[in-house]
Protein backbone atom coordinates (compact mmCIF):
# COMPACT_ATOMS: atom_id res chain seq x y z
CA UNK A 1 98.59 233.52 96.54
CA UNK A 2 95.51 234.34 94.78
CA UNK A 3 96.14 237.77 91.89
CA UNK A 4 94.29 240.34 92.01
CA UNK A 5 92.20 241.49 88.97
CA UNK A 6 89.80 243.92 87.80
CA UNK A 7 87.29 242.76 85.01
CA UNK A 8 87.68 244.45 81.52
CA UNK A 9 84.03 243.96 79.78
CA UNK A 10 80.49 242.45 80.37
CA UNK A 11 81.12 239.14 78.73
CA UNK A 12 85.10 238.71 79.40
CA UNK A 13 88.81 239.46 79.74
CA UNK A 14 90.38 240.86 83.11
CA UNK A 15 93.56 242.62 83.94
CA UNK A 16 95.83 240.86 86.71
CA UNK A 17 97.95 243.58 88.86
CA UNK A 18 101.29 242.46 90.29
CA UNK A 19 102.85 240.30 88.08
CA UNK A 20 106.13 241.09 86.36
CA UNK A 21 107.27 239.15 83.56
CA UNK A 22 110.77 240.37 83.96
CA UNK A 23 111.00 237.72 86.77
CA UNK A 24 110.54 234.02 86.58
CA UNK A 25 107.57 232.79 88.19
CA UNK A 26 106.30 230.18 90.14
CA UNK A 27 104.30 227.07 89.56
CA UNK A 28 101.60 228.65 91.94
CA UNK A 29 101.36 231.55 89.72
CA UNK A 30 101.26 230.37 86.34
CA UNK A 31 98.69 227.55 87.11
CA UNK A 32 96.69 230.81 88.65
CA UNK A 33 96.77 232.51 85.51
CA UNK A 34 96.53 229.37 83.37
CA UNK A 35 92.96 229.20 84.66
CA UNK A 36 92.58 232.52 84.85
CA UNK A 37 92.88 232.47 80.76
CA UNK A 38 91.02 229.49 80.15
CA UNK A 39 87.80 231.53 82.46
CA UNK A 40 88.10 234.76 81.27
CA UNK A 41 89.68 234.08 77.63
CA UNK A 42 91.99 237.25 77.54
CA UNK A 43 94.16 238.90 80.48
CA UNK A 44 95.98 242.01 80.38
CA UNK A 45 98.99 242.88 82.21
CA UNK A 46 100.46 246.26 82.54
CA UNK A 47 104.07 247.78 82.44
CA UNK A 48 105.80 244.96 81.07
CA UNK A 49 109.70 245.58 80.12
CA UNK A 50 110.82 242.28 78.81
CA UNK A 51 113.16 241.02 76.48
CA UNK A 52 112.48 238.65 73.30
CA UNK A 53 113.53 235.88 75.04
CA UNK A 54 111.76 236.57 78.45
CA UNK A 55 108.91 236.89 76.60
CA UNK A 56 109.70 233.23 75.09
CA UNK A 57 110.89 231.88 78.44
CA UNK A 58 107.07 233.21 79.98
CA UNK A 59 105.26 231.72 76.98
CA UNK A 60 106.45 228.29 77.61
CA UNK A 61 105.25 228.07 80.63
CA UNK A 62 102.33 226.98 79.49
CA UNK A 63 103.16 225.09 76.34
CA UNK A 64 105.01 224.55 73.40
CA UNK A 65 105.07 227.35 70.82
CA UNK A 66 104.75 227.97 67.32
CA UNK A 67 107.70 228.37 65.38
CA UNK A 68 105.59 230.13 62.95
CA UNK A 69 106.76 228.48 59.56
CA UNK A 70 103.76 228.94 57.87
CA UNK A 71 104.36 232.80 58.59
CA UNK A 72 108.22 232.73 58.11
CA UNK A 73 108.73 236.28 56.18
CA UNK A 74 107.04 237.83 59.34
CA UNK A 75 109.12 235.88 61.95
CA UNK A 76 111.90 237.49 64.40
CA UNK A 77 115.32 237.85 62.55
CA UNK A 78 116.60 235.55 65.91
CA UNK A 79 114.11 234.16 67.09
CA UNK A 80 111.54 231.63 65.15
CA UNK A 81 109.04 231.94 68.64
CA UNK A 82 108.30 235.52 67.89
CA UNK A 83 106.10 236.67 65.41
CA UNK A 84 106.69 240.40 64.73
CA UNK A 85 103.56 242.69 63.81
CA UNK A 86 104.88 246.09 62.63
CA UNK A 87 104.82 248.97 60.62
CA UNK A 88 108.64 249.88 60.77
CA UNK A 89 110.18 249.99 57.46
CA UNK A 90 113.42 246.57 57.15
CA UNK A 91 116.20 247.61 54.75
CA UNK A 92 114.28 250.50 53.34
CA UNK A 93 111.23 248.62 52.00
CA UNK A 94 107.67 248.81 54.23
CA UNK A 95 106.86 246.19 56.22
CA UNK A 96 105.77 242.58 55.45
CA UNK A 97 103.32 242.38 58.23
CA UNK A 98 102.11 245.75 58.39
CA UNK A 99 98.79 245.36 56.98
CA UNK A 100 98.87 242.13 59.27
CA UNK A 101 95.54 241.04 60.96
CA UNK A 102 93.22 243.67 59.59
CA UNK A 103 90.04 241.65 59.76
CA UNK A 104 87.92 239.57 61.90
CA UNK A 105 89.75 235.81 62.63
CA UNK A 106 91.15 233.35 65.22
CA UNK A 107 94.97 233.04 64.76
CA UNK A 108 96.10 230.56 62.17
CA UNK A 109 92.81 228.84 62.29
CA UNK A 110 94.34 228.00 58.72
CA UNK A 111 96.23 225.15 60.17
CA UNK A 112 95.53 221.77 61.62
CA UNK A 113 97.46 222.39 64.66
CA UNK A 114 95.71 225.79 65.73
CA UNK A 115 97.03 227.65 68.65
CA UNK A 116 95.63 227.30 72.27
CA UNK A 117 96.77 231.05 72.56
CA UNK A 118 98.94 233.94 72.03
CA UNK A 119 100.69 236.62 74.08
CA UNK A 120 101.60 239.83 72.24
CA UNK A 121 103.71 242.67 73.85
CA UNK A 122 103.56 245.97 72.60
CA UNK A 123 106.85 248.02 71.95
CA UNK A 124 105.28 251.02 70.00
CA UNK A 125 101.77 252.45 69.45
CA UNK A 126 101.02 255.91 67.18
CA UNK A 127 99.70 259.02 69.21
CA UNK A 128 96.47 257.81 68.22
CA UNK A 129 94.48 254.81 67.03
CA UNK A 130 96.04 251.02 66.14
CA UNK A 131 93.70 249.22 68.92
CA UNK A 132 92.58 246.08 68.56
CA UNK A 133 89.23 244.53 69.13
CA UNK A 134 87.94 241.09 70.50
CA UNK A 135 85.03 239.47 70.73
CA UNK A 136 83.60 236.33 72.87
CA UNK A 137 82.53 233.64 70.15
CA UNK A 138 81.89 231.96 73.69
CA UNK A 139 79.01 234.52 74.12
CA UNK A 140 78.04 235.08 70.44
CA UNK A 141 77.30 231.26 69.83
CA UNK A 142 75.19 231.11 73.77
CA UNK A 143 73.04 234.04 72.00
CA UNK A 144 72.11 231.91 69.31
CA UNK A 145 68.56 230.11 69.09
CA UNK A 146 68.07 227.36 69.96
CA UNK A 147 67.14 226.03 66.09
CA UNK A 148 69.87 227.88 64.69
CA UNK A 149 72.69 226.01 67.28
CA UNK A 150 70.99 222.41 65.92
CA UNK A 151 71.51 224.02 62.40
CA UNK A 152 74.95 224.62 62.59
CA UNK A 153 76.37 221.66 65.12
CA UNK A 154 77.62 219.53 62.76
CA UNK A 155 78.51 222.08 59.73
CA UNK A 156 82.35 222.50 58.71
CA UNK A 157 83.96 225.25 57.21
CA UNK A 158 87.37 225.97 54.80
CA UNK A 159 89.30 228.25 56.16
CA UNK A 160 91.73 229.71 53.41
CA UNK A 161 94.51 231.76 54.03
CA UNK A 162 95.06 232.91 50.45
CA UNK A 163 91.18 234.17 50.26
CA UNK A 164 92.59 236.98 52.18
CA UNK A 165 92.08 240.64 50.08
CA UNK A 166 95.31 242.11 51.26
CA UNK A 167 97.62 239.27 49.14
CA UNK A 168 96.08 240.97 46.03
CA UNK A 169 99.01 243.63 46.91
CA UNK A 170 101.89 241.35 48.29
CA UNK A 171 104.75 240.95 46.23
CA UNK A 172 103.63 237.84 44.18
CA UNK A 173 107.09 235.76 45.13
CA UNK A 174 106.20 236.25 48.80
CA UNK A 175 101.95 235.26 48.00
CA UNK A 176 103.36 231.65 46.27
CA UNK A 177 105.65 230.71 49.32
CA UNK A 178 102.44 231.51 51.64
CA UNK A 179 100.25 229.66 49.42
CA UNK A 180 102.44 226.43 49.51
CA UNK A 181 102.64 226.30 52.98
CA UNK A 182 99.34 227.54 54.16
CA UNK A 183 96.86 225.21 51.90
CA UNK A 184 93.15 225.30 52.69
CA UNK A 185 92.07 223.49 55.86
CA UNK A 186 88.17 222.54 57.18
CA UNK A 187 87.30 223.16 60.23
CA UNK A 188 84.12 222.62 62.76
CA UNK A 189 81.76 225.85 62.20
CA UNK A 190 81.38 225.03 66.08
CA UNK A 191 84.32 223.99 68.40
CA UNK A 192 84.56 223.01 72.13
CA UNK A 193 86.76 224.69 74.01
CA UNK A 194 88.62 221.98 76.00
CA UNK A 195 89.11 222.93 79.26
CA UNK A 196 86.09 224.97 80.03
CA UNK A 197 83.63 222.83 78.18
CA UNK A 198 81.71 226.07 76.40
CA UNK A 199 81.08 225.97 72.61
CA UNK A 200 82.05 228.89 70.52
CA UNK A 201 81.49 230.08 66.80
CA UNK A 202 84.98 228.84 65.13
CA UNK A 203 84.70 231.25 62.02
CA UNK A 204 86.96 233.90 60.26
CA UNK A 205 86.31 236.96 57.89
CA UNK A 206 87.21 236.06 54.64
CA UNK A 207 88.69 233.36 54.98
CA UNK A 208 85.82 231.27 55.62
CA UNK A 209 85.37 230.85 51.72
CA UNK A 210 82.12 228.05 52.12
CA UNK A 211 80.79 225.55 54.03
CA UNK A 212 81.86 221.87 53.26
CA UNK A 213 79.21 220.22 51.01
CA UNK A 214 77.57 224.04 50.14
CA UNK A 215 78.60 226.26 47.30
CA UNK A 216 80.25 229.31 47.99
CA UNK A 217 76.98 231.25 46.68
CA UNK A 218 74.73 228.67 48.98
CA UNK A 219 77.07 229.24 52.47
CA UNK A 220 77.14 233.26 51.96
CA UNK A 221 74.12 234.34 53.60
CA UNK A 222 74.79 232.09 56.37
CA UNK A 223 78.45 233.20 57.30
CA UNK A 224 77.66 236.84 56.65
CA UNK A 225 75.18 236.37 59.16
CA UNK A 226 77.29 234.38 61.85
CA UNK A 227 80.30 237.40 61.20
CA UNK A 228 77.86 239.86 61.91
CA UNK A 229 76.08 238.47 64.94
CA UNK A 230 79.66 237.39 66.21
CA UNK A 231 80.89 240.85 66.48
CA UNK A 232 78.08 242.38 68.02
CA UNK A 233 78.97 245.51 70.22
CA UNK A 234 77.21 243.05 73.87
CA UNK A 235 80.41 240.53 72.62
CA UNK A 236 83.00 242.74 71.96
CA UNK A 237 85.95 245.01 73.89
CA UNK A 238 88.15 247.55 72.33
CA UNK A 239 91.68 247.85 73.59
CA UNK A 240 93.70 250.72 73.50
CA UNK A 241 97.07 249.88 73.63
CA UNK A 242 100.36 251.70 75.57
CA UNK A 243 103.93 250.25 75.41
CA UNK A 244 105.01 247.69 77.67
CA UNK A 245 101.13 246.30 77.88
CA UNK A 246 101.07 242.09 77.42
CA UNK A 247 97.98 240.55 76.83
CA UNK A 248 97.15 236.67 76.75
CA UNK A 249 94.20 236.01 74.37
CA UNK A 250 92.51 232.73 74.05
CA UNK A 251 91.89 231.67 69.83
CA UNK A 252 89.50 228.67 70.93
CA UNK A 253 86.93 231.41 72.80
CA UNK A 254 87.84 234.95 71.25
CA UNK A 255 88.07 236.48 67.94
CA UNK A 256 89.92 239.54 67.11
CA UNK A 257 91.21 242.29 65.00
CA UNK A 258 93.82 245.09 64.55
CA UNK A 259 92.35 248.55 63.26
CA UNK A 260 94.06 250.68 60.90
CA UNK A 261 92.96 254.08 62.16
CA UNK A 262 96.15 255.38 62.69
CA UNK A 263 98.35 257.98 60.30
CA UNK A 264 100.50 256.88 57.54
CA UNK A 265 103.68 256.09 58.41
CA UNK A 266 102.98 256.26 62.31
CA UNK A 267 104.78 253.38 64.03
CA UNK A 268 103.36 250.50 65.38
CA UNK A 269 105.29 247.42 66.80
CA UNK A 270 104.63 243.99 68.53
CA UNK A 271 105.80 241.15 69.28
CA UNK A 272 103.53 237.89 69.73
CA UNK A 273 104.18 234.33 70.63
CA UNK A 274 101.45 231.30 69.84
CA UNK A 275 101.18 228.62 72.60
CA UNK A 276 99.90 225.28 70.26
CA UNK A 277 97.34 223.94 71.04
CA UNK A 278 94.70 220.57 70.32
CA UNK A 279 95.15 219.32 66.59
CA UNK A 280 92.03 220.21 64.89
CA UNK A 281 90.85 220.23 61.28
CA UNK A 282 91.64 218.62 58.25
CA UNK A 283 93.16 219.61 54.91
CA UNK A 284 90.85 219.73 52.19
CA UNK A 285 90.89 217.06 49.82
CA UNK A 286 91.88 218.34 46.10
């Protein structure tokens, strides 16, 4: 059986009709949309009414998942597969993760066991605003020159979870725990996505604090350069979110981020499993 699907932008993502996650599916099916991902790097499927552990049960289909320990005061209550991205007040106190994923980045490109993918379902969006954009590191590194992809083959890069701005205003218990189990990690400024054989820009904003064997001061230009070019509007696609939508977004070819244009207080939940994927990277030696 061969899905049917309707592209979503120039460079990438489609959305596959027909498919309900509610029901188990076959072999034939999930190898369809296995390549389907790899291809297009994102797919979006519509009307989705699963449960938390449906939504586990379709994730591991196509690999094992995070249990999300470095992130553990963001995890599920019940279930250690789900990473929950909300704005919904627990026990009277605001959110841990609402403020999550406000900036440029591949998820937890901070470790050395970065994720393949990840497949977030959304439960609640505000009247308006709380999209998220992506963008094809796939097609931002092919629009490089040709000098400029010999500059930067061989470079590496610390990522650094703590270098984030918003754990200036985290409660400073919760900022130690992260920092002990999220310590800095290198990675290649350039990766190769494994099954399709493209090379993409593997960079994050701000947590790319330098470039391994540069200063900070030295690797700023280049980064800030790299960001910029990366998110260019020929690279990118905004999604506008309604409940029950699942996508399926590929961290070795896409970047992404959540927006915050959306009222105070307006409510805003997801869920998100992380299918592992290569080991990649190395800590960085104190």
């Amino acid at each position: 059986m061969k899905l049917k699907t309707k592209r979503l932008s120039h460079k990438f993502g489609v959305e596959v009709f027909d498919v309900d996650l509610s029901q188990t599916q076959s072999q034939e099916t999930i190898d369809e949309l296995w390549k389907i991902w790899n291809d297009q790097g994102l797919v979006l499927l519509r009307g989705q009414k699963i449960s938390p552990q449906q939504h586990i049960d379709y994730s591991h289909r196509f690999g094992e998942l995070d249990q999300h320990e470095s992130l553990a005061p963001w995890r599920h209550p019940q279930y250690n597969e789900i990473f929950v991205v909300s704005t919904i007040p627990v026990n009277g106190k605001p959110s841990p993760s609402e403020n999550v994923g406000q900036h440029w980045h591949s998820d937890l490109s901070y470790t050395t066991n970065p994720p393949m993918g990840s497949l977030f379902h959304c439960h609640e969006v505000p009247e308006v605003g709380g999209d998220t954009l992506f963008s094809s590191a796939v097609a931002a590194y092919n629009a490089l020159s040709d000098t400029m992809k010999k500059l930067i083959a061989d470079l590496w890069v610390v990522h650094d979870f703590m270098a984030l701005p918003s754990m200036k205003g985290r409660d400073p218990a919760v900022v130690a725990d992260l920092g002990r189990r999220n310590p800095p990690v290198e990675q290649p400024l350039v990766i190769t996505h494994p099954v399709s054989g493209h090379k993409a820009l593997y960079i994050s904003e701000f947590m790319n604090t330098h470039i391994v064997g540069m200063t900070p001061t030295e690797s700023r230009p280049l980064l800030r350069m790299l960001f910029e070019h990366a998110i260019g509007p020929l690279f990118t696609y905004r999604h506008k979110w309604s409940p029950g939508e699942f996508i399926m977004w590929d961290n070795r070819s896409l970047m992404h981020t959540a927006l915050s244009d959306f009222d105070k207080g307006a409510r805003r939940h997801f869920y998100r499993t992380t299918v592992l994927g290569e080991p990649r990277g190395r800590l960085v030696q104190v």
